[in-house]
C-alpha atoms as a PDB file:
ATOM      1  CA  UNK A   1     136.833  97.124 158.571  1.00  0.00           C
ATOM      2  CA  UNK A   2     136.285  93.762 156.434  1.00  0.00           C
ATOM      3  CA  UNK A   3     132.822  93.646 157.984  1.00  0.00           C
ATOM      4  CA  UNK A   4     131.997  97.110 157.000  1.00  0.00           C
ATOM      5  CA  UNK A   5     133.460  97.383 153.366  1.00  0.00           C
ATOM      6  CA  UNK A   6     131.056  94.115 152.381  1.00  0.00           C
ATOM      7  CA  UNK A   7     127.706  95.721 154.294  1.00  0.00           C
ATOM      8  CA  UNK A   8     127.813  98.974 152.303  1.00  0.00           C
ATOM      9  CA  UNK A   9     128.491  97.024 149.020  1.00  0.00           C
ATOM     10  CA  UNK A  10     125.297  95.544 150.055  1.00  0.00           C
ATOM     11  CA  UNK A  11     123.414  97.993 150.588  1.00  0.00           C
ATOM     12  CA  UNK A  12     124.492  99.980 147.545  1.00  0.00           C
ATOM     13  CA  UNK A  13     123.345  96.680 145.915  1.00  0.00           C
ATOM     14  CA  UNK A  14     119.780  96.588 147.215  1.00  0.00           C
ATOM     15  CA  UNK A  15     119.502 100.255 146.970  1.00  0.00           C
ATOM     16  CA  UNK A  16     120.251  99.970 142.882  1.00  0.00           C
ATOM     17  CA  UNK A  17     118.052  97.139 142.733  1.00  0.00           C
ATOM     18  CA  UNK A  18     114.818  97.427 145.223  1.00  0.00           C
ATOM     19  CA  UNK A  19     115.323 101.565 144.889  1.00  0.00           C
ATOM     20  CA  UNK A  20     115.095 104.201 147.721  1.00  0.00           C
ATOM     21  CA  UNK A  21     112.213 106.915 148.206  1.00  0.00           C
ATOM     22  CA  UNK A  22     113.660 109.175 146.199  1.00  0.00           C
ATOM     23  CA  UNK A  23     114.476 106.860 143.320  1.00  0.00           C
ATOM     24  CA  UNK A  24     112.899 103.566 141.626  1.00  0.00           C
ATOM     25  CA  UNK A  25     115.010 100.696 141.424  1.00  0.00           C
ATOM     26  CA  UNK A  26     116.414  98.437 138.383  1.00  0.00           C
ATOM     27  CA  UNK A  27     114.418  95.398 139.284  1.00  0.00           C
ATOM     28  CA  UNK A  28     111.146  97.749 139.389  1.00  0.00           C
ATOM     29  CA  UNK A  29     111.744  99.132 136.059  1.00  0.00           C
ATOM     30  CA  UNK A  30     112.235  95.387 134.938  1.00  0.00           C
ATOM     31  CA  UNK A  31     108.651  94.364 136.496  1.00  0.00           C
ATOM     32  CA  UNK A  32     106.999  97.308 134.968  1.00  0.00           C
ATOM     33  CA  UNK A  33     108.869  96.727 131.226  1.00  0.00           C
ATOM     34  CA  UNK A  34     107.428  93.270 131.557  1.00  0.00           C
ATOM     35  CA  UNK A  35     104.505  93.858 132.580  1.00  0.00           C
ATOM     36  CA  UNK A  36     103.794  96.526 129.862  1.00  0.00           C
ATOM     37  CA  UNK A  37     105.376  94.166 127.095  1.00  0.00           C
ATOM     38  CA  UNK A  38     102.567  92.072 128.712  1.00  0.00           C
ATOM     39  CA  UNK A  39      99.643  93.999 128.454  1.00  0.00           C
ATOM     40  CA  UNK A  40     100.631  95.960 124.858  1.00  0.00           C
ATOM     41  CA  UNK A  41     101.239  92.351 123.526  1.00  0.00           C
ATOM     42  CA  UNK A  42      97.198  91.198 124.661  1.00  0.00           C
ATOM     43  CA  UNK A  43      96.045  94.965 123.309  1.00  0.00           C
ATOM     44  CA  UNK A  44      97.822  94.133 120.222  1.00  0.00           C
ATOM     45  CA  UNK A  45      97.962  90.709 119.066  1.00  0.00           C
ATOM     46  CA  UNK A  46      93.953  90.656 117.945  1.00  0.00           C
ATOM     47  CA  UNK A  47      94.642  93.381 115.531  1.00  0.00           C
ATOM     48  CA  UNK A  48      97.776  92.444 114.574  1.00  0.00           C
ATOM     49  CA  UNK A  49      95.848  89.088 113.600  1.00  0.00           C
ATOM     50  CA  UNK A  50      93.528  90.145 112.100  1.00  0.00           C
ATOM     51  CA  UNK A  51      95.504  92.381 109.487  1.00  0.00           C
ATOM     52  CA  UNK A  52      97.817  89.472 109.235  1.00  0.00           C
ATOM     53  CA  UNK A  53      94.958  87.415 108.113  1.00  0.00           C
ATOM     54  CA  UNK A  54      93.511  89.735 106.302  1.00  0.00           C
ATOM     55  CA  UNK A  55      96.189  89.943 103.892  1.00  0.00           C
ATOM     56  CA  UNK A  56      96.413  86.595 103.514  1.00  0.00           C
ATOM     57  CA  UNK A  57      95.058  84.437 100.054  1.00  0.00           C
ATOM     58  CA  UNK A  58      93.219  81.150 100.277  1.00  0.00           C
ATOM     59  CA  UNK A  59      96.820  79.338 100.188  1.00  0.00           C
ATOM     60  CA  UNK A  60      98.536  81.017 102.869  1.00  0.00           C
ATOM     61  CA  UNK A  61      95.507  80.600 105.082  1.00  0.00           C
ATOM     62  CA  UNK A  62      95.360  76.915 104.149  1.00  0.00           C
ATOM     63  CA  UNK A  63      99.001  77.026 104.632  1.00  0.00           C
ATOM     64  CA  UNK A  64     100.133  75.671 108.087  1.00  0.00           C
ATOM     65  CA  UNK A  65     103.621  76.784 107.471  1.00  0.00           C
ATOM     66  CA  UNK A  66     102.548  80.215 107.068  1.00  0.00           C
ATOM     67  CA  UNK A  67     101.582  81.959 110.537  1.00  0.00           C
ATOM     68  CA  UNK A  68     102.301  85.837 110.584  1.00  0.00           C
ATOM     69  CA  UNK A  69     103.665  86.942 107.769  1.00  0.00           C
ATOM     70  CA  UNK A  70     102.145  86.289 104.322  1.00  0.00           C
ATOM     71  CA  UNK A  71     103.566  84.910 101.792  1.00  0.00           C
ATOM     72  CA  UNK A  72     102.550  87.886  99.756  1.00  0.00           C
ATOM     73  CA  UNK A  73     100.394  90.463 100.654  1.00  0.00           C
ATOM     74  CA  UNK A  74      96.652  89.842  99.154  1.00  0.00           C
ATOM     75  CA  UNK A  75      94.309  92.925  99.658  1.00  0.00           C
ATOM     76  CA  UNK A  76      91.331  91.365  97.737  1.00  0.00           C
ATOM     77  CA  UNK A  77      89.798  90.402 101.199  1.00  0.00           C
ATOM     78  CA  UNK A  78      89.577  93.723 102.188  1.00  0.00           C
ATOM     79  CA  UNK A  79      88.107  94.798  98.901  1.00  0.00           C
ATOM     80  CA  UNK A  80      85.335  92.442  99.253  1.00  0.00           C
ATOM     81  CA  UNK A  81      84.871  93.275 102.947  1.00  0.00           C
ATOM     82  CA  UNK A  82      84.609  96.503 102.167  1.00  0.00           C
ATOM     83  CA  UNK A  83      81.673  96.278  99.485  1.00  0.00           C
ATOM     84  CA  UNK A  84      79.520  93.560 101.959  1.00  0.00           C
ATOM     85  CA  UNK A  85      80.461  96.687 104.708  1.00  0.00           C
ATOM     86  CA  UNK A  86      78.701  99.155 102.846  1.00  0.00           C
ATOM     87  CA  UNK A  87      81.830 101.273 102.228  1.00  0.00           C
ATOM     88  CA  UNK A  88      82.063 104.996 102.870  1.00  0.00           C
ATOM     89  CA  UNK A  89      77.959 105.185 103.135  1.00  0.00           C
ATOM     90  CA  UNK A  90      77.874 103.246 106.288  1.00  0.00           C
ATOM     91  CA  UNK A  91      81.441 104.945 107.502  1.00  0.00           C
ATOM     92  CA  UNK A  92      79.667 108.329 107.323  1.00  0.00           C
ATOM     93  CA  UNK A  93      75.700 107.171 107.822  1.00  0.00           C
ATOM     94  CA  UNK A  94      76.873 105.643 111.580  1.00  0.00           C
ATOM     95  CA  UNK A  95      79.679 108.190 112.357  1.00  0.00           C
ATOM     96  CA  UNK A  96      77.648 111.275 112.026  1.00  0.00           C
ATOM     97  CA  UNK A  97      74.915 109.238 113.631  1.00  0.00           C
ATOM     98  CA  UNK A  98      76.766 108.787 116.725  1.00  0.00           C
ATOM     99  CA  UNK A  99      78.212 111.675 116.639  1.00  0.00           C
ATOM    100  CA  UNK A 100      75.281 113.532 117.019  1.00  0.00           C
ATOM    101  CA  UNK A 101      74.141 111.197 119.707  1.00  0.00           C
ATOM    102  CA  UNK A 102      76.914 111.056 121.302  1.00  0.00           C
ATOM    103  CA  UNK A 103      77.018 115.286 121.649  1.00  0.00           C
ATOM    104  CA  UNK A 104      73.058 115.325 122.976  1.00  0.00           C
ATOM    105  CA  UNK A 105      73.975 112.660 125.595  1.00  0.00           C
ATOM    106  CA  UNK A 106      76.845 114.982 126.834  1.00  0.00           C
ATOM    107  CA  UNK A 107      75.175 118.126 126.964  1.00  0.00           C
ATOM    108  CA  UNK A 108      71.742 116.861 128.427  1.00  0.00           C
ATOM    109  CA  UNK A 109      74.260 115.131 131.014  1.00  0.00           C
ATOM    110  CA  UNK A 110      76.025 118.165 131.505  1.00  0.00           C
ATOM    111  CA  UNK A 111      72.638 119.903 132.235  1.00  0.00           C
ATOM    112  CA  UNK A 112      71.337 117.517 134.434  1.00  0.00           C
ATOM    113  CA  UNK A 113      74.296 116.870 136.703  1.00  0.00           C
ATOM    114  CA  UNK A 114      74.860 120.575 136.802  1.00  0.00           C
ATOM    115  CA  UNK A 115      71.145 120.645 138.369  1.00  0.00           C
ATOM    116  CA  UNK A 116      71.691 117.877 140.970  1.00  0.00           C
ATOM    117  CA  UNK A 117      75.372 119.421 141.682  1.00  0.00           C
ATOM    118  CA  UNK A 118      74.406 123.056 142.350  1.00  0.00           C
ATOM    119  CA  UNK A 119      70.731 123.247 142.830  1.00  0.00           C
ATOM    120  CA  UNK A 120      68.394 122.476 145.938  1.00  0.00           C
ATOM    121  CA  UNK A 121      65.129 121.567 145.133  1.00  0.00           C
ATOM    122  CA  UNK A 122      62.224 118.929 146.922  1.00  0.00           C
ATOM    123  CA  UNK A 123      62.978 115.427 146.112  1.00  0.00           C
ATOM    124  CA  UNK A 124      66.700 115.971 145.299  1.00  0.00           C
ATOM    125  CA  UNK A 125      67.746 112.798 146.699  1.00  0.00           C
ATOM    126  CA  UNK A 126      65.309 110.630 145.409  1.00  0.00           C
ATOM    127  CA  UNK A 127      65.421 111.693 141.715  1.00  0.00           C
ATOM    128  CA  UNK A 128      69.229 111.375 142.023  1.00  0.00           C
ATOM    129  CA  UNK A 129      68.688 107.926 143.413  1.00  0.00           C
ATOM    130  CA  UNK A 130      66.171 107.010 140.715  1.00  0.00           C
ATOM    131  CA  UNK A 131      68.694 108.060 138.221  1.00  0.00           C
ATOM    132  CA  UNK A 132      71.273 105.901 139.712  1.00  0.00           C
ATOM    133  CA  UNK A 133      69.129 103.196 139.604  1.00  0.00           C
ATOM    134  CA  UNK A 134      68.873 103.275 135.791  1.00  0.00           C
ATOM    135  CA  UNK A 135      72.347 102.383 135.628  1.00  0.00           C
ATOM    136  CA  UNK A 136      72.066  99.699 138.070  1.00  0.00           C
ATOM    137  CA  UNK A 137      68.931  97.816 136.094  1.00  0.00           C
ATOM    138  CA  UNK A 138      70.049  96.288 132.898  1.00  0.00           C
ATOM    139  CA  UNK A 139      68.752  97.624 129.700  1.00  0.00           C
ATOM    140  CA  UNK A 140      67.137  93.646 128.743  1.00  0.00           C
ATOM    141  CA  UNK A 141      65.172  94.242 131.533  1.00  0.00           C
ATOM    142  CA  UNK A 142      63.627  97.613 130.330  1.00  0.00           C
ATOM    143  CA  UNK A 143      63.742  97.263 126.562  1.00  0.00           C
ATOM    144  CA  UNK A 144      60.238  95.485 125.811  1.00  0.00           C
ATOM    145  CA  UNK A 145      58.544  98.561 127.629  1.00  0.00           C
ATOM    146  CA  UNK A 146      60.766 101.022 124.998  1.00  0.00           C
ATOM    147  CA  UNK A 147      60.326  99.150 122.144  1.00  0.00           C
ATOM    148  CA  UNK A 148      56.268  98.927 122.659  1.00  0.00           C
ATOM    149  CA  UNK A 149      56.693 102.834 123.342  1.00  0.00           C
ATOM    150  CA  UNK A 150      58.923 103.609 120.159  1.00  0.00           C
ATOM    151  CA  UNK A 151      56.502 101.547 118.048  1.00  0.00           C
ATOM    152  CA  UNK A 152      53.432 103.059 119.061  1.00  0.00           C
ATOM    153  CA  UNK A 153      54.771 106.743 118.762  1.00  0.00           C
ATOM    154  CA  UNK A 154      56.003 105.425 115.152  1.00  0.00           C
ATOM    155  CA  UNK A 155      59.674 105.983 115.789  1.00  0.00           C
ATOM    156  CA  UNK A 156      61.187 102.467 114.613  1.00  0.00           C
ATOM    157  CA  UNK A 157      63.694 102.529 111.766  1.00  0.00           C
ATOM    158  CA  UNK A 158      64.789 105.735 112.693  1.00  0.00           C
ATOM    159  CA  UNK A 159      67.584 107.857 114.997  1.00  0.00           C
ATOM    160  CA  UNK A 160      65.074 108.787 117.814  1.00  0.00           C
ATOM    161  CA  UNK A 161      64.849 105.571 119.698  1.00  0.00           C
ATOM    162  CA  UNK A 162      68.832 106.400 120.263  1.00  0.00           C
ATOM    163  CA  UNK A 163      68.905 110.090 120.094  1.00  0.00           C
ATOM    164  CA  UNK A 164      65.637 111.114 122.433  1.00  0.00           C
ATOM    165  CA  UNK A 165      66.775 109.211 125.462  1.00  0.00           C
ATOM    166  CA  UNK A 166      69.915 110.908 125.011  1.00  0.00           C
ATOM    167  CA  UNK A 167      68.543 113.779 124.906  1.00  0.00           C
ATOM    168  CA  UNK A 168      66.249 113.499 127.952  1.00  0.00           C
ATOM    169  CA  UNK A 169      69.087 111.822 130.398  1.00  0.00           C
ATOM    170  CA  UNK A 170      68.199 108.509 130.017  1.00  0.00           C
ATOM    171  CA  UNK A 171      70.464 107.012 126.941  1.00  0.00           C
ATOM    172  CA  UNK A 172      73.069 104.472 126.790  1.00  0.00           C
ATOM    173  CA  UNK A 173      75.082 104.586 130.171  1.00  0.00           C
ATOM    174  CA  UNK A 174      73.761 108.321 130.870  1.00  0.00           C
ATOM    175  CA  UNK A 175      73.731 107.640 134.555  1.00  0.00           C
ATOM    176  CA  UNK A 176      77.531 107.027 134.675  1.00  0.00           C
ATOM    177  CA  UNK A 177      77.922 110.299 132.390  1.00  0.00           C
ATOM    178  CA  UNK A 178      75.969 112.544 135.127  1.00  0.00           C
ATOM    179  CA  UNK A 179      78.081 111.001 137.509  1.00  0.00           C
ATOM    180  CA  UNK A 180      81.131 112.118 136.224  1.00  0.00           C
ATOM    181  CA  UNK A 181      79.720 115.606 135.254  1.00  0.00           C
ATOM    182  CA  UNK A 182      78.173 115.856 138.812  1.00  0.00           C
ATOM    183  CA  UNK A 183      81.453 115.188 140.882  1.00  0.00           C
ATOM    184  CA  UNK A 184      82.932 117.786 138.568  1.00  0.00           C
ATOM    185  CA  UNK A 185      80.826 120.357 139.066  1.00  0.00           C
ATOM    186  CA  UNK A 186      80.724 119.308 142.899  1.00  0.00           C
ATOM    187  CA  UNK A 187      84.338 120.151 143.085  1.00  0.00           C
ATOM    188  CA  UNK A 188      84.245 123.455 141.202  1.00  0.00           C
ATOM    189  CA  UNK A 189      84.517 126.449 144.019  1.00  0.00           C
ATOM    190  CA  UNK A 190      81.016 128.249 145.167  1.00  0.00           C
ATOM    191  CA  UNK A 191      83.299 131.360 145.131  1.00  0.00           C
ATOM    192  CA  UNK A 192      82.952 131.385 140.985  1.00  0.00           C
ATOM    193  CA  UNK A 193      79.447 131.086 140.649  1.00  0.00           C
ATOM    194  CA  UNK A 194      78.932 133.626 143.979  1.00  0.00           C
ATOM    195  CA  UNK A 195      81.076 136.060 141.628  1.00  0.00           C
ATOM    196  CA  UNK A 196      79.622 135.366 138.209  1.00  0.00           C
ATOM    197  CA  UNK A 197      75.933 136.048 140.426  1.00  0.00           C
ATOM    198  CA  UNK A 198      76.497 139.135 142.484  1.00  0.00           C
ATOM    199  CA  UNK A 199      77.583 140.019 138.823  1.00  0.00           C
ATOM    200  CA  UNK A 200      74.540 139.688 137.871  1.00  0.00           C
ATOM    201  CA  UNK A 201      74.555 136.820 136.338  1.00  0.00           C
ATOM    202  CA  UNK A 202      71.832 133.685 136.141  1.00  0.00           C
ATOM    203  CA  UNK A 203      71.848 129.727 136.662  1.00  0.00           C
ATOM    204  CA  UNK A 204      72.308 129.692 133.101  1.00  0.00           C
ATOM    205  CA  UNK A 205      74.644 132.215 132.219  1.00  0.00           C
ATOM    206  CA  UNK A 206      77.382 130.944 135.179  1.00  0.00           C
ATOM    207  CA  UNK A 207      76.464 127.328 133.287  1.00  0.00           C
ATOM    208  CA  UNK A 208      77.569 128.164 130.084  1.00  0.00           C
ATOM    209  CA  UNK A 209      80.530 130.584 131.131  1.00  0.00           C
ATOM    210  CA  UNK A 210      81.665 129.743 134.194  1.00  0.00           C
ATOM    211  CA  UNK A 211      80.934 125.756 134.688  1.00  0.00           C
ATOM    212  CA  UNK A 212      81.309 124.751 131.440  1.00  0.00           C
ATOM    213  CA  UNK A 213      84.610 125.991 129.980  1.00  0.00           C
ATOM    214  CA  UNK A 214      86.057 124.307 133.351  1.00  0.00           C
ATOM    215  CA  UNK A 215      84.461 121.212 132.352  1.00  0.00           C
ATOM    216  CA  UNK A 216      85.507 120.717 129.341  1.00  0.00           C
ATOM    217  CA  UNK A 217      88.019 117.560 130.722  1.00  0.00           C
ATOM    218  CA  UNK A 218      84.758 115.610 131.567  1.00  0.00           C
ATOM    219  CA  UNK A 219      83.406 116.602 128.138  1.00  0.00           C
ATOM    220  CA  UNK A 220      85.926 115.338 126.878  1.00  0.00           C
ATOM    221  CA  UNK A 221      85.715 111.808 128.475  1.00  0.00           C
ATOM    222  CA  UNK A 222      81.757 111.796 128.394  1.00  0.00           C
ATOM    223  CA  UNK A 223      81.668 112.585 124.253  1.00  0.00           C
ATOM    224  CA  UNK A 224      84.270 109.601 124.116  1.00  0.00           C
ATOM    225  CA  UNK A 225      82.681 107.000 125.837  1.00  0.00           C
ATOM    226  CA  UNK A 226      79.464 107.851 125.094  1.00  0.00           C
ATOM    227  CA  UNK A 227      80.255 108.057 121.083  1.00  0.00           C
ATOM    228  CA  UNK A 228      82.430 104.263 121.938  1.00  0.00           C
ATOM    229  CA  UNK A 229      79.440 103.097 123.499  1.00  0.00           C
ATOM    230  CA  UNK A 230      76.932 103.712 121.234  1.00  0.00           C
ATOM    231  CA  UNK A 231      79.289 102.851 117.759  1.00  0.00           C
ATOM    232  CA  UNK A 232      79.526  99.036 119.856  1.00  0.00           C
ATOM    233  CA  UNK A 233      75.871  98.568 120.660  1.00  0.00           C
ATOM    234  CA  UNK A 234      74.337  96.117 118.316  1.00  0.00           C
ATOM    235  CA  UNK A 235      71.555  94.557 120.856  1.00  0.00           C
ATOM    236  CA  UNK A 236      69.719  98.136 121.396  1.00  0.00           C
ATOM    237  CA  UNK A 237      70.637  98.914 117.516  1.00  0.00           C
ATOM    238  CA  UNK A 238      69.270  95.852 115.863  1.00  0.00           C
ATOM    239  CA  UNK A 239      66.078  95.804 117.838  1.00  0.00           C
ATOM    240  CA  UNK A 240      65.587  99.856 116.524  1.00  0.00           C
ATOM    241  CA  UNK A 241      66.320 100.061 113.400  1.00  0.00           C
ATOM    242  CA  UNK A 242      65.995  96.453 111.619  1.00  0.00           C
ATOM    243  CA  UNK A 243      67.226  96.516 108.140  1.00  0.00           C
ATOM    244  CA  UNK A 244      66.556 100.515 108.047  1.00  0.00           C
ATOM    245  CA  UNK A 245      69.459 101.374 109.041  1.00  0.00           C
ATOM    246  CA  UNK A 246      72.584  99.716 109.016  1.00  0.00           C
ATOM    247  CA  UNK A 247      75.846 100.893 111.298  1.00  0.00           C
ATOM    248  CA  UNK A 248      78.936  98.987 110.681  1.00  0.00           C
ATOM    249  CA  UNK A 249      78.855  96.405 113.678  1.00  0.00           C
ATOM    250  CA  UNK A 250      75.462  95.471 112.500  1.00  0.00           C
ATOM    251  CA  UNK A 251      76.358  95.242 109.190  1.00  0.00           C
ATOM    252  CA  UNK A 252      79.082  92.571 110.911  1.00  0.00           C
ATOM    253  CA  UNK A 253      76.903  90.675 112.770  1.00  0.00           C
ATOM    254  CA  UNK A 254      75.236  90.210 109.339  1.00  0.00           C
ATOM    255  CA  UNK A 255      78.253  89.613 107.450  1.00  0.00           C
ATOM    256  CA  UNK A 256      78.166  85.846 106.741  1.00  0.00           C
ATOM    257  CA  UNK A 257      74.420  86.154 105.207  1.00  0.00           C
ATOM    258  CA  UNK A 258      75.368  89.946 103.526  1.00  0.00           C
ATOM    259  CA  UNK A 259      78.121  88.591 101.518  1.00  0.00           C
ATOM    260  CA  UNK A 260      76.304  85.540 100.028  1.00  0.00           C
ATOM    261  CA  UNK A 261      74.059  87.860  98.638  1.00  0.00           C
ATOM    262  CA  UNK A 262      76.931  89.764  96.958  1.00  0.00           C
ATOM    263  CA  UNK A 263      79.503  87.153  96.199  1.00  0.00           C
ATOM    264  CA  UNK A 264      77.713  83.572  95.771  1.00  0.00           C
ATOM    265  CA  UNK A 265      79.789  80.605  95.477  1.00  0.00           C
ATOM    266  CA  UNK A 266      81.273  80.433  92.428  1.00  0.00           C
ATOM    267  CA  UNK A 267      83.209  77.096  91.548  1.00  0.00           C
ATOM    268  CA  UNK A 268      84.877  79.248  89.032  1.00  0.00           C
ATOM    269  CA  UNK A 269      86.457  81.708  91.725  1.00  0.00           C
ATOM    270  CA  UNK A 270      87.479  80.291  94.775  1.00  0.00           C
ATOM    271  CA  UNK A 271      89.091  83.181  95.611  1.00  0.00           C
ATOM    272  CA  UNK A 272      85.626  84.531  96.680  1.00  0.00           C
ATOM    273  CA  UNK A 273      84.539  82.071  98.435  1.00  0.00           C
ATOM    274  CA  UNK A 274      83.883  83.255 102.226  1.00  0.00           C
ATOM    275  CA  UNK A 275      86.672  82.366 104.532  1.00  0.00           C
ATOM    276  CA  UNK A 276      88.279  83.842 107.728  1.00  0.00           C
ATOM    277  CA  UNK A 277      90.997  86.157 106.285  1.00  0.00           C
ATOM    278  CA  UNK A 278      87.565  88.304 104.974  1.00  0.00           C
ATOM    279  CA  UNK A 279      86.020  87.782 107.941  1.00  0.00           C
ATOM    280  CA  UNK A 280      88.683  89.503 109.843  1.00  0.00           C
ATOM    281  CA  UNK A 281      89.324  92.218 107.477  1.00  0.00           C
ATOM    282  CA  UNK A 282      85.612  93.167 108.084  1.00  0.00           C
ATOM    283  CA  UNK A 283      86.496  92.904 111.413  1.00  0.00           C
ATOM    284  CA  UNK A 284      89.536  95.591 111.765  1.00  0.00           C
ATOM    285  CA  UNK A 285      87.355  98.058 109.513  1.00  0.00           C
ATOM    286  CA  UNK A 286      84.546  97.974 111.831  1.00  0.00           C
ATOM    287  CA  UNK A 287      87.120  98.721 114.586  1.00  0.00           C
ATOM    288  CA  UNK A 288      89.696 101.329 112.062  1.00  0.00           C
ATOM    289  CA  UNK A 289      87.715 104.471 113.047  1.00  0.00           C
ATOM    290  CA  UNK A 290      87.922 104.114 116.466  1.00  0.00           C
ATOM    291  CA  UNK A 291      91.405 103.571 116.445  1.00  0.00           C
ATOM    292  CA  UNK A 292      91.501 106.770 114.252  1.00  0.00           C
ATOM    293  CA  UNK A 293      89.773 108.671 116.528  1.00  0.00           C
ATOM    294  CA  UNK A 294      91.689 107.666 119.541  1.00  0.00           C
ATOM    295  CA  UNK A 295      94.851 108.486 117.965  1.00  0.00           C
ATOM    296  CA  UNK A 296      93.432 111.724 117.310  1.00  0.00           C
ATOM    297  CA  UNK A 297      92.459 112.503 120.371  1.00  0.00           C
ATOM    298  CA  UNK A 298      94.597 110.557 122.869  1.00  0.00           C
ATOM    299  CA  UNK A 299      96.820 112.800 124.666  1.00  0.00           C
ATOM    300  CA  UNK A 300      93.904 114.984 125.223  1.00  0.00           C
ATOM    301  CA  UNK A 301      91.885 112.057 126.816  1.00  0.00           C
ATOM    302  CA  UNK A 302      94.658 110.908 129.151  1.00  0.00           C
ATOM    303  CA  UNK A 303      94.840 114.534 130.204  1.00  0.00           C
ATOM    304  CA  UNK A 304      91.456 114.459 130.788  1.00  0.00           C
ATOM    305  CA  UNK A 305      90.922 111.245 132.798  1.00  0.00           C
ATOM    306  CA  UNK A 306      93.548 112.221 135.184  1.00  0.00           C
ATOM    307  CA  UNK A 307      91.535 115.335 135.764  1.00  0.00           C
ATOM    308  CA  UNK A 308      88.360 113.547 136.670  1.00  0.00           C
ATOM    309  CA  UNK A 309      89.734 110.809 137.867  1.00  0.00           C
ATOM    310  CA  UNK A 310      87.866 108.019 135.965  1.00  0.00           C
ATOM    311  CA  UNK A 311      89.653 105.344 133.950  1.00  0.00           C
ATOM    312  CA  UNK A 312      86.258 103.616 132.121  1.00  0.00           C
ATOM    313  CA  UNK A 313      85.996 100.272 130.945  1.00  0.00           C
END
């Protein structure tokens, strides 16, 4: 009876802390707390140093004492970022920009992907491998060929370098994006389209009323990415549009030369003088409205990466 009373104690023991199948155990929940403590604290420290910085005067950053928290908050480094940054004109110029882009690259890919999912046709199989093979060659390899292209059709310093490739299947990452539309469609019952046909209906009515409203979970995830995507790319950007057109990560990379041009050095003002607290307040407002729109949209793009089952970059 001594032997037994000391075993069950045990085993209530490991059973609280490794868990059962039915329930998760303490020490489990301790690995995962860590671990997320972990992982939120590497997601958040950049921007929570760079808004620390960016509130911070030419004393507190020269300040060694001073490491998070100001000594007062200072928003004239934002101010000035904001000016070099272009301001609202280069908040709206690139967001509609990419917005458009980004909704062309989703429905061409939609189209496309729909074709390859539900169609049979000669050479099936080695367009489809062709396409995946744009995804596997890197774009420095194939740029020099586009950019001769784009310069003899006259299309430099505008949208269409960016927006006709989207719109043909052949943008930024499109291969991945008729991926994911193509294993949705491929899991979508024949029964539907069978019923929307002996209905009467065509290829492209069952597209746009049958296939479509059930895809809207890799819409979803394709607009994202695909807007993410393009809002980043400065290599592809720069080589396009020059000095045209300036989107706000350009406008970034080009900070430093921008903002002598606005502010010189003034002896007068050191306050104005370039340092790193403006640097990284140009920094978080390059990054602000995609944080904005991924609060906006966030439960709905969990939902709809569970649904198709792809978890990005």
């Amino acid at each position: 009876m001594n032997r037994i009373i000391p075993e069950r104690t045990l085993g209530r023991a490991r059973h609280v802390l490794l868990g059962t199948r039915e329930k998760t155990g303490l020490l489990t929940h301790l690995v995962l707390f860590v671990l997320t403590i972990g992982l939120c604290y590497v997601f958040v420290s950049p921007l929570l140093t760079m808004l620390s910085m960016g509130l911070k005067d030419g004393k507190d950053l020269n300040n060694p004492l001073v490491n998070w928290f100001p000594t007062k908050l200072y928003t004239g480094n934002f101010d000035r970022a904001w000016v070099v940054m272009g301001g609202w004109n280069t908040v709206i110029t690139s967001g509609s920009m990419f917005l458009i882009i980004a909704a062309v690259q989703t429905f061409s890919s939609a189209v496309i992907a729909y074709g390859f999912a539900k169609s049979e046709f000669p050479g099936r199989k080695l367009l489809f491998a062709l396409m995946i093979a744009t995804f596997v060659i890197p774009d420095q390899v194939t740029f020099m060929p586009r950019y001769l292209m784009f310069r003899e059709y006259g299309m430099l310093r505008t949208y269409l370098p960016l927006l006709l490739p989207a719109a043909l299947g052949n943008g930024i990452r499109n291969a991945i994006f008729i991926l994911i539309f193509y294993q949705f469609f491929r899991m979508m019952p024949k029964a539907l389209d069978e019923a929307a046909m002996v209905d009467g209906a065509g290829y492209l009515r069952v597209f746009f009323t049958v296939s479509i409203p059930l895809a809207v979970p890799a819409i979803v995830v394709v607009f994202i990415f695909s807007f993410v995507w393009h809002w980043n790319e400065t290599f592809l950007t720069d080589l396009y549009f020059g000095n045209a057109i300036g989107t706000m990560p350009l406008l970034l990379e080009r900070f430093t030369d921008n903002y002598t041009k606005i502010f010189p050095p003034n002896v007068d003002n050191p306050m104005a003088v370039l340092n790193e607290g403006i640097r990284m307040a140009a920094t978080l407002i390059t990054v602000l409205p995609l944080l904005v729109m991924y609060i906006l949209v966030e439960r709905k793009l969990i939902e709809s990466l569970d649904r198709t089952g792809i978890t990005g970059e």
